[in-house]
PDB file of N, CA and C in Angstrom:
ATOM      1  N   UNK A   1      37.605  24.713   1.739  1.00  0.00           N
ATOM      2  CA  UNK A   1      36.755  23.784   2.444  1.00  0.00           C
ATOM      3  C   UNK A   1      36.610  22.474   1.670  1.00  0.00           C
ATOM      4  N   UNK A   2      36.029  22.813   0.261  1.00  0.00           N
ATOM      5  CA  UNK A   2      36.215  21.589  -0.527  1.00  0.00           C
ATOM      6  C   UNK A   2      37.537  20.602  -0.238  1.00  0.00           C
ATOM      7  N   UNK A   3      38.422  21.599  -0.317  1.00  0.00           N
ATOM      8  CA  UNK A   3      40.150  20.571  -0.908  1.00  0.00           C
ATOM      9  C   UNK A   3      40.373  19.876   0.714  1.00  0.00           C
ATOM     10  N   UNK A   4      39.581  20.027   1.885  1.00  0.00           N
ATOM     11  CA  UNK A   4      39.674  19.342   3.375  1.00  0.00           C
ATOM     12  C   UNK A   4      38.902  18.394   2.872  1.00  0.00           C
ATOM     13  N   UNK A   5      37.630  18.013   2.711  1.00  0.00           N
ATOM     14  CA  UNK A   5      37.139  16.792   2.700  1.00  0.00           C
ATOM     15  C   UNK A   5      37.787  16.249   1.709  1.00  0.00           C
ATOM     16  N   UNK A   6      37.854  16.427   0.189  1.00  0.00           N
ATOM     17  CA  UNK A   6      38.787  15.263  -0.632  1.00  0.00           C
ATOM     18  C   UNK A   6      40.067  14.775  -0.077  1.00  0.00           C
ATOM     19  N   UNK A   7      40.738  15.709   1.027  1.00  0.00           N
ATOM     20  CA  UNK A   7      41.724  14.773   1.822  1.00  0.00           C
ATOM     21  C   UNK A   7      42.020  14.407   2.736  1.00  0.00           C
ATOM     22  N   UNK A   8      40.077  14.541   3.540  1.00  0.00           N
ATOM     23  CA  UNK A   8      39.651  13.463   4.345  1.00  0.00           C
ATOM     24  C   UNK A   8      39.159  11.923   3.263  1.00  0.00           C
ATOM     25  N   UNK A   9      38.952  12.193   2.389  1.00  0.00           N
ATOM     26  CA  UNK A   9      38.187  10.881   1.352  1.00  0.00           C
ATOM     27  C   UNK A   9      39.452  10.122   0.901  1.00  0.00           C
ATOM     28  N   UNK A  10      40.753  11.308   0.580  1.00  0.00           N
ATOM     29  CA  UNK A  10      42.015  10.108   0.831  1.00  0.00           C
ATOM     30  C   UNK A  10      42.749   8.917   1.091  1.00  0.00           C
ATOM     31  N   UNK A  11      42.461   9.737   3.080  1.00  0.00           N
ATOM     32  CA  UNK A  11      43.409   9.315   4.225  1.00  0.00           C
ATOM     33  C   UNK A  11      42.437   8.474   4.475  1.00  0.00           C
ATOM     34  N   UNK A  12      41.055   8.273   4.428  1.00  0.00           N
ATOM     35  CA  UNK A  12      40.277   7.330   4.757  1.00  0.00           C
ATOM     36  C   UNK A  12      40.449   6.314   3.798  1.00  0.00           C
ATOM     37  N   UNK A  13      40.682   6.612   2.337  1.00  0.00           N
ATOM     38  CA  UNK A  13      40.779   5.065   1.294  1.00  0.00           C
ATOM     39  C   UNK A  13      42.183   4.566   1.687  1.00  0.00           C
ATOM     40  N   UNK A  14      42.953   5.095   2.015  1.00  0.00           N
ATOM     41  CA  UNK A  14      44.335   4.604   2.155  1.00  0.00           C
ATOM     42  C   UNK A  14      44.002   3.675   3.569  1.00  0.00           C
ATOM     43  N   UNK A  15      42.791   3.985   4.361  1.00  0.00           N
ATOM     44  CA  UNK A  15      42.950   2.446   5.201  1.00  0.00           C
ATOM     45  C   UNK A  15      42.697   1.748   5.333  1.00  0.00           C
ATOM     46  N   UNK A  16      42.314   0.967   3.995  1.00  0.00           N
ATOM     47  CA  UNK A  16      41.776   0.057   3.027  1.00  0.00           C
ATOM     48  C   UNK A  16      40.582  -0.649   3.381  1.00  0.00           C
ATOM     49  N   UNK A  17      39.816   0.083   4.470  1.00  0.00           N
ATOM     50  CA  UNK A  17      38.420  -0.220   4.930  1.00  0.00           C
ATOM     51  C   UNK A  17      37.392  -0.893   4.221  1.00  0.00           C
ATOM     52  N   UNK A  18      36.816  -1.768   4.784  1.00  0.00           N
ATOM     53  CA  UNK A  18      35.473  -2.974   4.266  1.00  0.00           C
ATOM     54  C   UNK A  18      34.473  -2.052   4.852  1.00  0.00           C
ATOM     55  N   UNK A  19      33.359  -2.411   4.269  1.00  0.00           N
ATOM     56  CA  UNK A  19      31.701  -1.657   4.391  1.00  0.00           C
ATOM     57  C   UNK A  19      31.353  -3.100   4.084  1.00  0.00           C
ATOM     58  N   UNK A  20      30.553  -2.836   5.347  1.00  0.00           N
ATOM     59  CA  UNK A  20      29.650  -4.651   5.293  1.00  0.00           C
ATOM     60  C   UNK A  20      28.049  -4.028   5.309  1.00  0.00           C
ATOM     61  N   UNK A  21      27.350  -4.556   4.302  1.00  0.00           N
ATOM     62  CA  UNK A  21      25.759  -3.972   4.254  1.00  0.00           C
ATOM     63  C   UNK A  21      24.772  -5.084   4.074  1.00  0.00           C
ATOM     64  N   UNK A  22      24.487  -4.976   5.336  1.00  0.00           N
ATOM     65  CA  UNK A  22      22.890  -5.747   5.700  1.00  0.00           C
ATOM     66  C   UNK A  22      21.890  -5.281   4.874  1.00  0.00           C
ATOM     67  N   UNK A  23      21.051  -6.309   4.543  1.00  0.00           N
ATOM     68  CA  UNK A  23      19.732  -5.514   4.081  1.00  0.00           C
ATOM     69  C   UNK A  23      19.604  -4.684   2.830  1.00  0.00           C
ATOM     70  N   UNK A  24      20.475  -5.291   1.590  1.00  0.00           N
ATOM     71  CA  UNK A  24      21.146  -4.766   0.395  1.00  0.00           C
ATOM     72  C   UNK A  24      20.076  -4.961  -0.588  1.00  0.00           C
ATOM     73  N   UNK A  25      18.901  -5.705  -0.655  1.00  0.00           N
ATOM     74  CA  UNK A  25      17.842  -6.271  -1.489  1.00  0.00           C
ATOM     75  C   UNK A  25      16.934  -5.591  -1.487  1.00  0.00           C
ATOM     76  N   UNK A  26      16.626  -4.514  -0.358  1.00  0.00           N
ATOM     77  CA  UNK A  26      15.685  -3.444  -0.249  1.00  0.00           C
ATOM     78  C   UNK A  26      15.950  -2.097  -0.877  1.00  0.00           C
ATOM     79  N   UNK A  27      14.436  -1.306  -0.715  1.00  0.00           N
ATOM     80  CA  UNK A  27      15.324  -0.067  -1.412  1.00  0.00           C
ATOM     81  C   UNK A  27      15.966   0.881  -1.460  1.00  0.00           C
ATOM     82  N   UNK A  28      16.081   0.540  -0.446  1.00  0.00           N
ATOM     83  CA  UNK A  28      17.414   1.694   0.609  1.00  0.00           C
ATOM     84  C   UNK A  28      18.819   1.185   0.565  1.00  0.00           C
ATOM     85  N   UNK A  29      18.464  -0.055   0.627  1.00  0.00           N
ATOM     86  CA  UNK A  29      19.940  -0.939   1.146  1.00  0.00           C
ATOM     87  C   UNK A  29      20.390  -0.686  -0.757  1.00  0.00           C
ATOM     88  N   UNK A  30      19.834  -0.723  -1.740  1.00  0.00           N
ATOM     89  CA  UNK A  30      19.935  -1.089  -3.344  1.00  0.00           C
ATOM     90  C   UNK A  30      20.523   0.513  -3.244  1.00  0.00           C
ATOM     91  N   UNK A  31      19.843   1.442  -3.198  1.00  0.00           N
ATOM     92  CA  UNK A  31      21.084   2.694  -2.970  1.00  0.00           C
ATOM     93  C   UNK A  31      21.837   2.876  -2.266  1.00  0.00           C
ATOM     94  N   UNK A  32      22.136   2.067  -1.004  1.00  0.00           N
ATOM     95  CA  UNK A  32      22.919   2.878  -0.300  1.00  0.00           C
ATOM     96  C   UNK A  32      24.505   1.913  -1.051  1.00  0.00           C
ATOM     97  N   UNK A  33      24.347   0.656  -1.724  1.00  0.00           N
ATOM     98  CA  UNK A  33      25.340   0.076  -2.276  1.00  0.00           C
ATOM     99  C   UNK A  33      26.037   0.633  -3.194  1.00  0.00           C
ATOM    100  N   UNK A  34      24.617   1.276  -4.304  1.00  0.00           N
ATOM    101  CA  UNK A  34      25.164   2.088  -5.115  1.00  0.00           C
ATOM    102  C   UNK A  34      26.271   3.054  -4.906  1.00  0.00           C
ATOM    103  N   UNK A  35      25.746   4.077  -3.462  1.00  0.00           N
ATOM    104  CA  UNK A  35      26.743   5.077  -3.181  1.00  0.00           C
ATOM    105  C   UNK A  35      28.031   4.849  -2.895  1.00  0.00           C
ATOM    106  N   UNK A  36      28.363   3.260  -2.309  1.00  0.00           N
ATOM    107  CA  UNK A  36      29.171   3.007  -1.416  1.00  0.00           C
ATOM    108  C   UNK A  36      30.199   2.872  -2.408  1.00  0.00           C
ATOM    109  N   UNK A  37      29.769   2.050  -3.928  1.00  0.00           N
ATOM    110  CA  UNK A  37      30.569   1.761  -4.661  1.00  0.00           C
ATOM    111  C   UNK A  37      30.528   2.873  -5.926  1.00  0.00           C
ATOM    112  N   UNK A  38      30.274   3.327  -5.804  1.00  0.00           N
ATOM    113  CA  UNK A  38      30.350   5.027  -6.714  1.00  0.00           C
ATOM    114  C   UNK A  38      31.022   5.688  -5.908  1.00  0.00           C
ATOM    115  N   UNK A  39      31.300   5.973  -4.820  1.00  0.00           N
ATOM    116  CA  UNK A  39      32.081   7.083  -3.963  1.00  0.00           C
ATOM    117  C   UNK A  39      33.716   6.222  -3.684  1.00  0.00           C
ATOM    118  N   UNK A  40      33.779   4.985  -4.422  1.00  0.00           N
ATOM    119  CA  UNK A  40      34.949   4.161  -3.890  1.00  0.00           C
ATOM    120  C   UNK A  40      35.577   4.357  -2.693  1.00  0.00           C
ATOM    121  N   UNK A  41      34.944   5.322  -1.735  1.00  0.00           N
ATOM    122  CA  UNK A  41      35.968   5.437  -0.502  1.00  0.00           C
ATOM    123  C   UNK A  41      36.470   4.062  -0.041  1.00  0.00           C
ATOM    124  N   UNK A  42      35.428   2.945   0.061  1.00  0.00           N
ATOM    125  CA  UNK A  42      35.558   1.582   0.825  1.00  0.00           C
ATOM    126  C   UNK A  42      36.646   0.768  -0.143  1.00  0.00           C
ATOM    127  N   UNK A  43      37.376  -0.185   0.152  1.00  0.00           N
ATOM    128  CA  UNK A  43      38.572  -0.903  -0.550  1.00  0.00           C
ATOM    129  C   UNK A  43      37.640  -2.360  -1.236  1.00  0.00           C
ATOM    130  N   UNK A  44      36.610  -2.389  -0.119  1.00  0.00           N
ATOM    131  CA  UNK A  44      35.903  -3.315   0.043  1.00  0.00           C
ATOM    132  C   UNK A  44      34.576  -3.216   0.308  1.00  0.00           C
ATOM    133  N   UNK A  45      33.319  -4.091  -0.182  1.00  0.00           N
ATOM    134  CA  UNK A  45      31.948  -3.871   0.264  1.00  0.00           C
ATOM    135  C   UNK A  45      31.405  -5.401  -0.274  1.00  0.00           C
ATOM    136  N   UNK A  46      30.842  -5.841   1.109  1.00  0.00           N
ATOM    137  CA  UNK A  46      30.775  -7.232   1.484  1.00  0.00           C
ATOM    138  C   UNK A  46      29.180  -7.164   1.591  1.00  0.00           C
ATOM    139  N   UNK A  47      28.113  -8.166   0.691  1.00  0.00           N
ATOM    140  CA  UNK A  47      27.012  -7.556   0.862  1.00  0.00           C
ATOM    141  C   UNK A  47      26.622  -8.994   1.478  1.00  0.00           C
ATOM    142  N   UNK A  48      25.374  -9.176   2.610  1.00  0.00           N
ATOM    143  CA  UNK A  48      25.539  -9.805   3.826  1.00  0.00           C
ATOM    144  C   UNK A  48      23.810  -9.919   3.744  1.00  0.00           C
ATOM    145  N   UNK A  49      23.256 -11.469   3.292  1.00  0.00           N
ATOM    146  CA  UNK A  49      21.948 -11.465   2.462  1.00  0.00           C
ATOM    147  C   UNK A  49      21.207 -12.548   2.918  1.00  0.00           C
ATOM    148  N   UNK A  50      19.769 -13.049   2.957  1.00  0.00           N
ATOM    149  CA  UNK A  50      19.354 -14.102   3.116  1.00  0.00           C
ATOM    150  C   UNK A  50      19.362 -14.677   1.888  1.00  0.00           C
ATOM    151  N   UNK A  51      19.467 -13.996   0.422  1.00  0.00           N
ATOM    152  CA  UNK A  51      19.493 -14.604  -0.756  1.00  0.00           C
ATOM    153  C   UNK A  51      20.438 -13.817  -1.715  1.00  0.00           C
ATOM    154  N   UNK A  52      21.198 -14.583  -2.774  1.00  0.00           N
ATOM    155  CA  UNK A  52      21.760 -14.020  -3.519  1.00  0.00           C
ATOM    156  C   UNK A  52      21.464 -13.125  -4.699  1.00  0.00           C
ATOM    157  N   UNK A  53      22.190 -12.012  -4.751  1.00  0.00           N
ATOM    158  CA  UNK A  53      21.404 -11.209  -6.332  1.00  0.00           C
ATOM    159  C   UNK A  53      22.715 -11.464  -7.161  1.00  0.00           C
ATOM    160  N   UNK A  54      22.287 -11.099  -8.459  1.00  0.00           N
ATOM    161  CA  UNK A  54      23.287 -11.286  -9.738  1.00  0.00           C
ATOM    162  C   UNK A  54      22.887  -9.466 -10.187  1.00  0.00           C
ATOM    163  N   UNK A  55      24.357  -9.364 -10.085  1.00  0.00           N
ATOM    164  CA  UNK A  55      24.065  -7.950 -10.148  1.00  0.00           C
ATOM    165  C   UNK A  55      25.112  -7.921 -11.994  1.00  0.00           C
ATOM    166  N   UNK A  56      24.654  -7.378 -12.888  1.00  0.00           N
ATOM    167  CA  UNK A  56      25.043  -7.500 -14.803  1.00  0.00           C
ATOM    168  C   UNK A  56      26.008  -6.146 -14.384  1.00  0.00           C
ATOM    169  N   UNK A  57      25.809  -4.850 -13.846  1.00  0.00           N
ATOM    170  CA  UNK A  57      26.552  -3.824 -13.888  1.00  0.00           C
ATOM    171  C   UNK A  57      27.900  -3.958 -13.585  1.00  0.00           C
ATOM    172  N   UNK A  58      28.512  -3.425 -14.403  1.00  0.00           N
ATOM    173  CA  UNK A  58      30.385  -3.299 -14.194  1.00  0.00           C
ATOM    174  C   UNK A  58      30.631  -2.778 -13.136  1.00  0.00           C
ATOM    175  N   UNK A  59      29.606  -1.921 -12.550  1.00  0.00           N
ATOM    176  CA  UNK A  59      29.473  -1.077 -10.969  1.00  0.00           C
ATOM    177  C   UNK A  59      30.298  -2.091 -10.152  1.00  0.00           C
ATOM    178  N   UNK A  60      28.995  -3.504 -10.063  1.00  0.00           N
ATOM    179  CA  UNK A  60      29.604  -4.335  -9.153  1.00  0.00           C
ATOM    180  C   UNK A  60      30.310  -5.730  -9.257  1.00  0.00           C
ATOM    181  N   UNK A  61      31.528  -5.307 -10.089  1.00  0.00           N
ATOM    182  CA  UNK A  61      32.571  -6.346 -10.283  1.00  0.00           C
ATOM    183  C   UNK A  61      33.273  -6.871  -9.275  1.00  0.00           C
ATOM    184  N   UNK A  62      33.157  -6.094  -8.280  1.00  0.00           N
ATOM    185  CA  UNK A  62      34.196  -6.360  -7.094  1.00  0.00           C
ATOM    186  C   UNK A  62      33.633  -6.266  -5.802  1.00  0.00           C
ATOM    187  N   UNK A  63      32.199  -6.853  -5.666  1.00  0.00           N
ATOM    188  CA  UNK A  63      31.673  -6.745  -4.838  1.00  0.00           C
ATOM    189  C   UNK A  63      30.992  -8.098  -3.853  1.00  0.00           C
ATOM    190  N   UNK A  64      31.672  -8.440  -2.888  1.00  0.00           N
ATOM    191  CA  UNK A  64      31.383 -10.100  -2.011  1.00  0.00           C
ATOM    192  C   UNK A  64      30.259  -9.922  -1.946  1.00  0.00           C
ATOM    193  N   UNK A  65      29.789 -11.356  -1.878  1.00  0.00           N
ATOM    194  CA  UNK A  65      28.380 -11.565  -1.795  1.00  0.00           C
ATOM    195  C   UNK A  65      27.922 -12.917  -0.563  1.00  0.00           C
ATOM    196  N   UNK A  66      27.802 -12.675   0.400  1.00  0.00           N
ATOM    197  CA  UNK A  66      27.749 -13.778   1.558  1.00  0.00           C
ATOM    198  C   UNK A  66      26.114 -13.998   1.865  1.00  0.00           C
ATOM    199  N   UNK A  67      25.796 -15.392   1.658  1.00  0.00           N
ATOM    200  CA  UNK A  67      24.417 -15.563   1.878  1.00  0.00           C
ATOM    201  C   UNK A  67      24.134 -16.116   3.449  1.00  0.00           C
ATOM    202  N   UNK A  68      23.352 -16.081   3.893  1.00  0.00           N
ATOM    203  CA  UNK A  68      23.491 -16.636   5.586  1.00  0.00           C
ATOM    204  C   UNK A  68      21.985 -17.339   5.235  1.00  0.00           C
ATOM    205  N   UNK A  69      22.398 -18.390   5.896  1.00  0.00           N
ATOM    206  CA  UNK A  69      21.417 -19.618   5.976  1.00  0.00           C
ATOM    207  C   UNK A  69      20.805 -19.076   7.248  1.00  0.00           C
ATOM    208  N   UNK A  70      21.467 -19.146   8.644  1.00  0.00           N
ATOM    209  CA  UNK A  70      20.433 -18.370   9.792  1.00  0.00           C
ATOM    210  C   UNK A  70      22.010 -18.322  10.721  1.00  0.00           C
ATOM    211  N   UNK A  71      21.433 -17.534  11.915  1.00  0.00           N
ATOM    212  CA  UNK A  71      22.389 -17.282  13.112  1.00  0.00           C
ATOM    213  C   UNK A  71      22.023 -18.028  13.990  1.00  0.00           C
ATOM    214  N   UNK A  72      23.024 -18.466  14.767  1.00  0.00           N
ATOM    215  CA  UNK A  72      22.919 -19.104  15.906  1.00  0.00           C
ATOM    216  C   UNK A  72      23.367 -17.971  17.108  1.00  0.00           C
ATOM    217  N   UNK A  73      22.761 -18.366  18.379  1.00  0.00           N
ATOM    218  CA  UNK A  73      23.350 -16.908  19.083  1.00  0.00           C
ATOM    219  C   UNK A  73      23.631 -18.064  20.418  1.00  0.00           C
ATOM    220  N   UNK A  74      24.442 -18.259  20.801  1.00  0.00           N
ATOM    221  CA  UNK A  74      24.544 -18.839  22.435  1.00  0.00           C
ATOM    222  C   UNK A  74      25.309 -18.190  23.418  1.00  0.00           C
ATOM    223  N   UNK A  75      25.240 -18.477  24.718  1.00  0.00           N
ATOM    224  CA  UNK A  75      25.590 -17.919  26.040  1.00  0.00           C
ATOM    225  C   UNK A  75      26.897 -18.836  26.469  1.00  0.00           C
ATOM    226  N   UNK A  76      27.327 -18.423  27.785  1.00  0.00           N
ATOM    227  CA  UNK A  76      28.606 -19.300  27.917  1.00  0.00           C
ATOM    228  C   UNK A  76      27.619 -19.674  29.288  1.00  0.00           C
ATOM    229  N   UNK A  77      27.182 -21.346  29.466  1.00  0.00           N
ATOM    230  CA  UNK A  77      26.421 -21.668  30.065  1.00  0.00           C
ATOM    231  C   UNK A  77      26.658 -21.551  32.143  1.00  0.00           C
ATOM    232  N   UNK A  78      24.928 -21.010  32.406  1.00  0.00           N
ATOM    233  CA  UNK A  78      25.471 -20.433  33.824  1.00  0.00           C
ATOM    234  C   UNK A  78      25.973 -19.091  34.197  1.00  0.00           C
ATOM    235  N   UNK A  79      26.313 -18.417  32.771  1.00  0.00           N
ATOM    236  CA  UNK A  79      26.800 -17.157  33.158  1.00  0.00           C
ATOM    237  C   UNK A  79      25.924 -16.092  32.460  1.00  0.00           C
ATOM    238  N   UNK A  80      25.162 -16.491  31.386  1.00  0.00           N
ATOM    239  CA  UNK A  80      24.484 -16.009  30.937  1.00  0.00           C
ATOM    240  C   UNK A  80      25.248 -14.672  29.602  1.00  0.00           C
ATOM    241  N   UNK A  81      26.626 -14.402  29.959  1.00  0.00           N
ATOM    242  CA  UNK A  81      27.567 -14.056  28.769  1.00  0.00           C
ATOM    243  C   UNK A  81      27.580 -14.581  27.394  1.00  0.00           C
ATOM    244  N   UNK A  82      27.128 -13.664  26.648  1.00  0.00           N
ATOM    245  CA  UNK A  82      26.599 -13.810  25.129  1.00  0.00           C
ATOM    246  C   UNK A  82      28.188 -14.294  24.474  1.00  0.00           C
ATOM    247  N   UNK A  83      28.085 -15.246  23.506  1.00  0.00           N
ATOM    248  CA  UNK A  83      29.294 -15.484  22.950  1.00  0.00           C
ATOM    249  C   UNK A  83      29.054 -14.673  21.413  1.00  0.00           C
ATOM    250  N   UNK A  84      30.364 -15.034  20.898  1.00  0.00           N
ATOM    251  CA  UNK A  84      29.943 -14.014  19.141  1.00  0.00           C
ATOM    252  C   UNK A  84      28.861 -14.776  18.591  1.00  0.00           C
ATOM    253  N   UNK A  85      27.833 -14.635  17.970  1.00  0.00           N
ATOM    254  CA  UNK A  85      27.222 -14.934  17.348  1.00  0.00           C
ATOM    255  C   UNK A  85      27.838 -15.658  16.271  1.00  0.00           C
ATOM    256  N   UNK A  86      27.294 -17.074  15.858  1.00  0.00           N
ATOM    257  CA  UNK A  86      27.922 -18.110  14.682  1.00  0.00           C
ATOM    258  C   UNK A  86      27.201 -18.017  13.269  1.00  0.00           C
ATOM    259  N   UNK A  87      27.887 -17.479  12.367  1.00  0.00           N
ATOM    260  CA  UNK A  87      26.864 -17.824  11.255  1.00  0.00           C
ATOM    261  C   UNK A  87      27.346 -18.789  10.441  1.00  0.00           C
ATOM    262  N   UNK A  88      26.167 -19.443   9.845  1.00  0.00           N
ATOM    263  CA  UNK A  88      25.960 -20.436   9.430  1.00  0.00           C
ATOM    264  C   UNK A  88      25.718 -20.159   7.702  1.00  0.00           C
ATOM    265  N   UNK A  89      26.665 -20.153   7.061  1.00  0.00           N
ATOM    266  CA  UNK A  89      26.601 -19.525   5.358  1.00  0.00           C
ATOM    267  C   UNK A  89      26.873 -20.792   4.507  1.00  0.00           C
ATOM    268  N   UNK A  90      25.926 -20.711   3.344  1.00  0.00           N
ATOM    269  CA  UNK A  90      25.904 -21.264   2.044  1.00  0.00           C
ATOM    270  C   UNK A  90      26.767 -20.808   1.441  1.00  0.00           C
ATOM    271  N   UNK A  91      27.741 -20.197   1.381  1.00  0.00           N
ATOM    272  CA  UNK A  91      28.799 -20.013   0.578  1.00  0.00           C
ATOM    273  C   UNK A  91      29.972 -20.836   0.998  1.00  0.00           C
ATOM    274  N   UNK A  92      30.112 -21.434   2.095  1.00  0.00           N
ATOM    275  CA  UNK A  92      31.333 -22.012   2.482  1.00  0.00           C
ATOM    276  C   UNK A  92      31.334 -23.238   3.025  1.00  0.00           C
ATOM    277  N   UNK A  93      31.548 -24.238   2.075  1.00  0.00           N
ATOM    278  CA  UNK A  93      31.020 -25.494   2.091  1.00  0.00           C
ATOM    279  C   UNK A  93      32.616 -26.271   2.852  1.00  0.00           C
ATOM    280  N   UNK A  94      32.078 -27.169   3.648  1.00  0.00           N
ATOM    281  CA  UNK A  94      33.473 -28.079   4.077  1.00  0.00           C
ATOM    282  C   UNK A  94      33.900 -29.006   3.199  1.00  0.00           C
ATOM    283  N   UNK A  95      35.317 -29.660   3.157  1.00  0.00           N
ATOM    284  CA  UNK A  95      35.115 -30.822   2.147  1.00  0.00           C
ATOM    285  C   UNK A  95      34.495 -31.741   2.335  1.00  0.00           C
ATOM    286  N   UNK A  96      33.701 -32.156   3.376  1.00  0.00           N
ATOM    287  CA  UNK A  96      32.611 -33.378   3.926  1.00  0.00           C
ATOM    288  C   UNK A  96      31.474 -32.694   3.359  1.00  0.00           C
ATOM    289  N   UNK A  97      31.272 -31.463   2.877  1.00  0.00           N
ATOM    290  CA  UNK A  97      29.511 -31.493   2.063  1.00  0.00           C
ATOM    291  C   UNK A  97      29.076 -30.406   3.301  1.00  0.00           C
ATOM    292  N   UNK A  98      29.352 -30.193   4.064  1.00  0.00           N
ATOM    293  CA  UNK A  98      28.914 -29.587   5.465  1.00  0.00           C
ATOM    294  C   UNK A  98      28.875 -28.318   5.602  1.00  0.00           C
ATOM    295  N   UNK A  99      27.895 -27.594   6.172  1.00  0.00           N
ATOM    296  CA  UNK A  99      28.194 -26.184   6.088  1.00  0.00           C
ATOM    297  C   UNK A  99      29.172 -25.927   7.262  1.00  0.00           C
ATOM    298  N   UNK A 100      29.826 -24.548   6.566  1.00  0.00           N
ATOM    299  CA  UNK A 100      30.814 -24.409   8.022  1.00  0.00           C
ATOM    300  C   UNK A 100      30.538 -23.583   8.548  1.00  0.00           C
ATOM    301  N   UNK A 101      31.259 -23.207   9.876  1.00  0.00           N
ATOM    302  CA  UNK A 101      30.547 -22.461  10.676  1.00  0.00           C
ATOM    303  C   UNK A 101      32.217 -21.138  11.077  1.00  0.00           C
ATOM    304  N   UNK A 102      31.901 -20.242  10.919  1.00  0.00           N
ATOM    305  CA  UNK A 102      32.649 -19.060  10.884  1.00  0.00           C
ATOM    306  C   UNK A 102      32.172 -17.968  12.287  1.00  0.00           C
ATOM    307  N   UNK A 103      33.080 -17.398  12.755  1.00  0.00           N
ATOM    308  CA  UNK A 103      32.365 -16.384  14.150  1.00  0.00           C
ATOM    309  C   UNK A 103      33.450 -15.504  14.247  1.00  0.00           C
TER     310      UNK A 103
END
């Protein structure tokens, strides 16, 4: 039974999957990062913040850090069809000084 899940934990790292975690500053979200990057299943773990942390542990050497200034949410006008949501991040500056906008 054991030797099935370690090669479910495998076939899952081999598909070089991102873990994106909201809400990483709390104290749930502060363990559940821990696990994510102690269990290495994820290739990747993108932490998704209203503010930045400085994390000293070797844990998280390899871990993105995206700050969001706020969301914009709009419709496609008249139809009332939600478009993707735009965020608006301090990490990704234009060469005009400008924040850019990513969706």
């Amino acid at each position: 039974m054991a030797g099935d899940s370690e090669k479910l934990v495998q076939e899952f790292q081999q598909m070089n999957k991102t873990a994106f975690v909201l809400g990483y500053t709390g104290e749930v979200g502060k363990e559940l990062v821990k696990a994510l990057l102690g269990s290495r299943i994820f290739s990747k773990v993108v932490l998704i913040g209203r503010r930045t942390v400085t994390y000293e542990d070797e844990l998280y050497k390899d871990v993105v850090s995206v700050t969001i200034a706020f969301v914009v949410r709009m419709t496609l006008r008249g139809t009332g069809t939600p478009l993707p949501n735009i965020w608006m991040t301090t990490d990704h500056k234009s060469s005009s000084g400008l924040l850019s906008c990513r969706y």
